[in-house]
C-alpha atoms as a PDB file:
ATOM      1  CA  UNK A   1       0.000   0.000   0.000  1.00  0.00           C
ATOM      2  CA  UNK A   2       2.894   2.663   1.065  1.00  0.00           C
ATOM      3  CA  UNK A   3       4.779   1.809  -2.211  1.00  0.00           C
ATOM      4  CA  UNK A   4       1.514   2.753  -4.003  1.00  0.00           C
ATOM      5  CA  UNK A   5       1.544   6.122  -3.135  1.00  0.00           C
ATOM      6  CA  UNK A   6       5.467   6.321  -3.265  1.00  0.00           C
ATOM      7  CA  UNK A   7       5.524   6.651   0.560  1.00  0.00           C
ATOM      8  CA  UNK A   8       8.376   4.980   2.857  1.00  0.00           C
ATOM      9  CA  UNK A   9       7.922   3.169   5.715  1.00  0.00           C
ATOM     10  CA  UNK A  10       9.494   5.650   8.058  1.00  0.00           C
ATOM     11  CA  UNK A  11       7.737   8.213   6.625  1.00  0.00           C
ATOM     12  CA  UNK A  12       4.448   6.938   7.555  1.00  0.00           C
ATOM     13  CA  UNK A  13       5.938   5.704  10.871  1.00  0.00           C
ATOM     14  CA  UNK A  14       6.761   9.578  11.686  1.00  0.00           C
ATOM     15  CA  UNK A  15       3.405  11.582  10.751  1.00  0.00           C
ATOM     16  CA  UNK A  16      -0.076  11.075   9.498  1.00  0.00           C
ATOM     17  CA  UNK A  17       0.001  11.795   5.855  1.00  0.00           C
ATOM     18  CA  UNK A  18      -2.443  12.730   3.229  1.00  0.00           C
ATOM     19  CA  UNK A  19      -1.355  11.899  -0.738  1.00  0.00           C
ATOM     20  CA  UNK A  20      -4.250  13.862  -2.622  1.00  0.00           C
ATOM     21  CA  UNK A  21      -5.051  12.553  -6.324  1.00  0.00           C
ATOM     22  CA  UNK A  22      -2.231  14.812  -7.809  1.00  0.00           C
ATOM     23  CA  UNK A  23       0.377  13.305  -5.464  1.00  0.00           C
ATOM     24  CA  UNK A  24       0.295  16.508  -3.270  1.00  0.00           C
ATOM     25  CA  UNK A  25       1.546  15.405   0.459  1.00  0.00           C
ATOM     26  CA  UNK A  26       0.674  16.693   3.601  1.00  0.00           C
ATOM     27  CA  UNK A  27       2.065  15.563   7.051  1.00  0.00           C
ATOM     28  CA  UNK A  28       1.473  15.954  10.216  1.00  0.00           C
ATOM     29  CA  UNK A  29      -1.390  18.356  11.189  1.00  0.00           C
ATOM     30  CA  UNK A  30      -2.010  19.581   8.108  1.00  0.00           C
ATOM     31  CA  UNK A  31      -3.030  15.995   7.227  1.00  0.00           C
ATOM     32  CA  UNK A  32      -5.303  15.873   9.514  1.00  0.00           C
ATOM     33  CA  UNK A  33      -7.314  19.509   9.056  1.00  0.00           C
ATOM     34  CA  UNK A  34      -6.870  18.129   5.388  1.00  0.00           C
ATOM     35  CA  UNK A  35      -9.029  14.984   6.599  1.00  0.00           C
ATOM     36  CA  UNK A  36     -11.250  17.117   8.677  1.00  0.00           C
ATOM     37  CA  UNK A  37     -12.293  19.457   5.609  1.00  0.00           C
ATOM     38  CA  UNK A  38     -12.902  16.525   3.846  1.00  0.00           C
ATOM     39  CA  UNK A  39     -15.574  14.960   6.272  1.00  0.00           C
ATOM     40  CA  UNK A  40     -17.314  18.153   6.135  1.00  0.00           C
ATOM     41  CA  UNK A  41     -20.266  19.798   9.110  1.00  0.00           C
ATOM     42  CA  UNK A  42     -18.720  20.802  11.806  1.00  0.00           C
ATOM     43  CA  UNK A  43     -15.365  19.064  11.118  1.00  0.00           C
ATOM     44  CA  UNK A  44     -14.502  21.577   8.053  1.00  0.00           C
ATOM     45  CA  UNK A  45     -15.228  24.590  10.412  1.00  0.00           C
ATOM     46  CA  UNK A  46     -12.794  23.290  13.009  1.00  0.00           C
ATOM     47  CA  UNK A  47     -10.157  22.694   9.983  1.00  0.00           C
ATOM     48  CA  UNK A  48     -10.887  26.186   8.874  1.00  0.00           C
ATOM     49  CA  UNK A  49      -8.491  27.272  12.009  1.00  0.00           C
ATOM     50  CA  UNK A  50      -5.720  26.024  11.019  1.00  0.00           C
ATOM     51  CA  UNK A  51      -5.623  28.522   7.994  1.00  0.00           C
ATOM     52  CA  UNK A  52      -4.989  30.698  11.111  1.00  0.00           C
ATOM     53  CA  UNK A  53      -0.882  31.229  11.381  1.00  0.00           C
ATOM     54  CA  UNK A  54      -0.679  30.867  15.060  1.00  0.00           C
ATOM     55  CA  UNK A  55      -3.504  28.101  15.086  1.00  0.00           C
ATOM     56  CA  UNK A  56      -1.307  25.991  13.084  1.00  0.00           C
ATOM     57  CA  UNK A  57       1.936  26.138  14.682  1.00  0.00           C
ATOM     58  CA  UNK A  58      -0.062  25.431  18.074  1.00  0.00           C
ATOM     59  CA  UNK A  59      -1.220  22.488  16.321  1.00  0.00           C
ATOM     60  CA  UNK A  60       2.223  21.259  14.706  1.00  0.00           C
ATOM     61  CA  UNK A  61       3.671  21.494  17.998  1.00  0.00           C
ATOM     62  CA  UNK A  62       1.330  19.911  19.817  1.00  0.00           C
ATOM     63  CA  UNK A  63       0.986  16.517  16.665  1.00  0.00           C
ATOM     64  CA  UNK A  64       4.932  16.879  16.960  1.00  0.00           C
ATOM     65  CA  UNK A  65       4.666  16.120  20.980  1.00  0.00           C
ATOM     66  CA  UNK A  66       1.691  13.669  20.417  1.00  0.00           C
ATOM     67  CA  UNK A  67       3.814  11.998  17.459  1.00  0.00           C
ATOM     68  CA  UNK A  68       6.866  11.674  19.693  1.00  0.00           C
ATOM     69  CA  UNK A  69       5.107  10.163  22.848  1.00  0.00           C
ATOM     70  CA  UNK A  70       2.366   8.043  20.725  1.00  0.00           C
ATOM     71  CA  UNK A  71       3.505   5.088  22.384  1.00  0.00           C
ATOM     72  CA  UNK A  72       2.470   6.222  25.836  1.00  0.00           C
ATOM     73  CA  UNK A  73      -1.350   6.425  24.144  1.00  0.00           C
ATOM     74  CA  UNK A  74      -0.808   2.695  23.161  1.00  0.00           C
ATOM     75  CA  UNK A  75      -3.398   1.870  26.035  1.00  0.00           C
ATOM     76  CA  UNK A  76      -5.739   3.708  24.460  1.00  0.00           C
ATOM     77  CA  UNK A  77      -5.520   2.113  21.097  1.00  0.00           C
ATOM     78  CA  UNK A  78      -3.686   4.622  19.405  1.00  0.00           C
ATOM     79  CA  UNK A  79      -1.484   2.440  17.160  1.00  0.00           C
ATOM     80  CA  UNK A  80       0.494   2.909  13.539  1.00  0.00           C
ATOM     81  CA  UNK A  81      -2.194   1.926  11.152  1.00  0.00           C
ATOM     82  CA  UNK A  82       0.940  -0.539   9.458  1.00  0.00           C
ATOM     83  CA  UNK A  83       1.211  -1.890  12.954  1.00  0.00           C
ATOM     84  CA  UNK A  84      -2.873  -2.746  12.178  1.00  0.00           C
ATOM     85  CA  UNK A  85      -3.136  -6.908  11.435  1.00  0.00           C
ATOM     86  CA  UNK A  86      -4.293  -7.045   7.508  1.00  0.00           C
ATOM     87  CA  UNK A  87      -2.942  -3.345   7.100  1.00  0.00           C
ATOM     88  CA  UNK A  88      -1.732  -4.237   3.878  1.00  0.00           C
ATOM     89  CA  UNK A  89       1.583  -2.271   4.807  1.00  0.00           C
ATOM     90  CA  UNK A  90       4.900  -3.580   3.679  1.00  0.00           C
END
C-alpha cells in the first residue's frame, strides 16, 4: 500500500500523511485539518483554524509532541495503522 503512493515506511511511521489525487503530500497536522475538511459539518469549520498562522503552529507542535510520545497512548488504542493486522503495509 505505502509503495503505491510512493511513501516509505518511516515516513508513515513519523506523521499522518495525506497523498491527494495529484500526489500533493501533507504531514502531520495539516493531514489531519486536510481529513477534517474533507468529512465536512462541523469538522470543516474546526479545519478552517488552522488557515490561522498561530492556530497551526499550536497544532504542529502539539501533533509533533503527540507523534513523539504516541507510544504512551498505546493503552488507548492509538497504534500505527501498518502496525494494524491485515494493514496491507509492507
Amino acid at each position: 500500500m505505502l509503495q503505491r503512493y510512493g511513501v516509505a515506511r518511516d515516513e508513515a511511521d513519523r506523521s499522518a500523511l495525506v497523498v491527494g489525487s495529484a500526489g500533493q503530500r501533507l504531514g502531520g497536522a495539516a493531514a489531519l485539518n486536510r481529513v477534517l475538511d474533507e468529512i465536512g459539518g462541523g469538522w470543516r469549520t474546526a479545519a478552517k483554524a488552522y488557515r490561522l498562522r498561530p492556530i497551526a503552529l499550536l497544532e504542529e507542535a502539539l501533533y509533533g509532541w503527540f507523534a513523539r510520545h504516541r507510544s504512551r497512548f498505546s493503552r488507548l488504542g492509538v497504534t500505527p495503522e501498518c502496525d494494524e493486522p491485515g494493514s496491507g503495509c509492507a
